[in-house]
C-alpha atoms as a PDB file:
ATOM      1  CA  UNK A   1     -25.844 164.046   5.508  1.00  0.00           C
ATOM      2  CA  UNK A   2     -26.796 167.657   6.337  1.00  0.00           C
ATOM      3  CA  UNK A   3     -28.623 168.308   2.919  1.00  0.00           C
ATOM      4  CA  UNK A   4     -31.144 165.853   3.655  1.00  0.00           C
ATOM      5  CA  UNK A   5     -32.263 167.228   6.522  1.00  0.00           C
ATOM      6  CA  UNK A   6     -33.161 170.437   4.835  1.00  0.00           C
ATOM      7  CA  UNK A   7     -37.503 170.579   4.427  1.00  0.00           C
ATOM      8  CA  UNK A   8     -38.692 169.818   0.870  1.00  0.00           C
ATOM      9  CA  UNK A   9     -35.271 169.619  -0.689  1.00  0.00           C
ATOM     10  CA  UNK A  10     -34.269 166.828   1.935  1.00  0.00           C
ATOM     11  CA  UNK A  11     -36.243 163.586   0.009  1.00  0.00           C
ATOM     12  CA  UNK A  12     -33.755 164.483  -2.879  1.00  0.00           C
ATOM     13  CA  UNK A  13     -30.840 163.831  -1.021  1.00  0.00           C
ATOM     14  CA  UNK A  14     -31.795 161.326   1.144  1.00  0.00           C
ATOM     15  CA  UNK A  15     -31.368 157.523   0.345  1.00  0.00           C
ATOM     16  CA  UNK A  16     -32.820 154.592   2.502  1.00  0.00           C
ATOM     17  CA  UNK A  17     -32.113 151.064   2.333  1.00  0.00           C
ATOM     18  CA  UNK A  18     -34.786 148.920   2.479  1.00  0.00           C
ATOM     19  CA  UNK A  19     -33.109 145.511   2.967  1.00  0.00           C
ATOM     20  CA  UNK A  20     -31.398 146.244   5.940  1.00  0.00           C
ATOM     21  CA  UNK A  21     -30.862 142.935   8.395  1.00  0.00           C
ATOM     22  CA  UNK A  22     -30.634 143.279  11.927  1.00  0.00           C
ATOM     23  CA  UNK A  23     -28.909 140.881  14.049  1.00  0.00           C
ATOM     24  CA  UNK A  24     -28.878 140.389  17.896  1.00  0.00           C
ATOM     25  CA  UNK A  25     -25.972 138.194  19.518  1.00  0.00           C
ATOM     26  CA  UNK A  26     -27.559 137.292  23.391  1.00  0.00           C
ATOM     27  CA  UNK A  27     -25.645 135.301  25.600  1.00  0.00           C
ATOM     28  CA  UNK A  28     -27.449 133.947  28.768  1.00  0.00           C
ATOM     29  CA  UNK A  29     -25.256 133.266  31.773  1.00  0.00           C
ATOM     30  CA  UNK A  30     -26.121 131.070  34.412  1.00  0.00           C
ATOM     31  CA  UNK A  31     -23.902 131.272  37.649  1.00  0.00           C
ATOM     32  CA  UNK A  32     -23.386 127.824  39.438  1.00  0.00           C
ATOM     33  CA  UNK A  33     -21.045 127.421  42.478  1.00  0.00           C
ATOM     34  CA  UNK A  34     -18.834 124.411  42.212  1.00  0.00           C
ATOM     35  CA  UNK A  35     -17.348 122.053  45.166  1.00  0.00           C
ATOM     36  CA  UNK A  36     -13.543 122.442  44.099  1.00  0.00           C
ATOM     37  CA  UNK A  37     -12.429 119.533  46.442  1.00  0.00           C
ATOM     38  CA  UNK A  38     -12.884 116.818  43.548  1.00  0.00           C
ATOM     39  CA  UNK A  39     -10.951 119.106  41.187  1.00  0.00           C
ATOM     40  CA  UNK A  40      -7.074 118.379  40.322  1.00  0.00           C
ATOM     41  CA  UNK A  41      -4.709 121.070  40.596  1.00  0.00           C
ATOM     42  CA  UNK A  42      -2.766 122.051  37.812  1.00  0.00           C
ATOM     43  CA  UNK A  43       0.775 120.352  39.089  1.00  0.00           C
ATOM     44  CA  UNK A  44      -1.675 116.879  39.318  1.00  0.00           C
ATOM     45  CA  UNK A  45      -2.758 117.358  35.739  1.00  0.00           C
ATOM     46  CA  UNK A  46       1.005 117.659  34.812  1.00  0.00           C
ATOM     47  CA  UNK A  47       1.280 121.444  34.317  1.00  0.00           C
ATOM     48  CA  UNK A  48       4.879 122.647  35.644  1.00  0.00           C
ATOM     49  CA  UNK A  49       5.273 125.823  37.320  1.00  0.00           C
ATOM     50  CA  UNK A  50       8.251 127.728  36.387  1.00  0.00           C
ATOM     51  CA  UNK A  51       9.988 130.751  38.873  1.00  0.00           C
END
């Protein structure tokens, strides 16, 4: 709002809100590397692939 920036005049224009709520998502990530020879492929888990 460009009027309340304006010296003296400015507190007239201005509004604040004093109940304001911040909120921070944070999502850790751990990395792990995985041995993929005990894992079934999709075709042994009954997927079908289609051309």
């Amino acid at each position: 709002n460009f009027l309340s920036k304006i010296p003296i005049l400015g507190s007239l224009f201005r509004s604040e809100d004093e109940n304001s709520n911040i909120t921070e998502i944070v999502f850790i990530i751990t990395p792990s590397i995985v041995d993929n020879t005990h894992i079934p492929s999709l075709r042994e888990l009954g997927f079908k692939y289609n051309e």
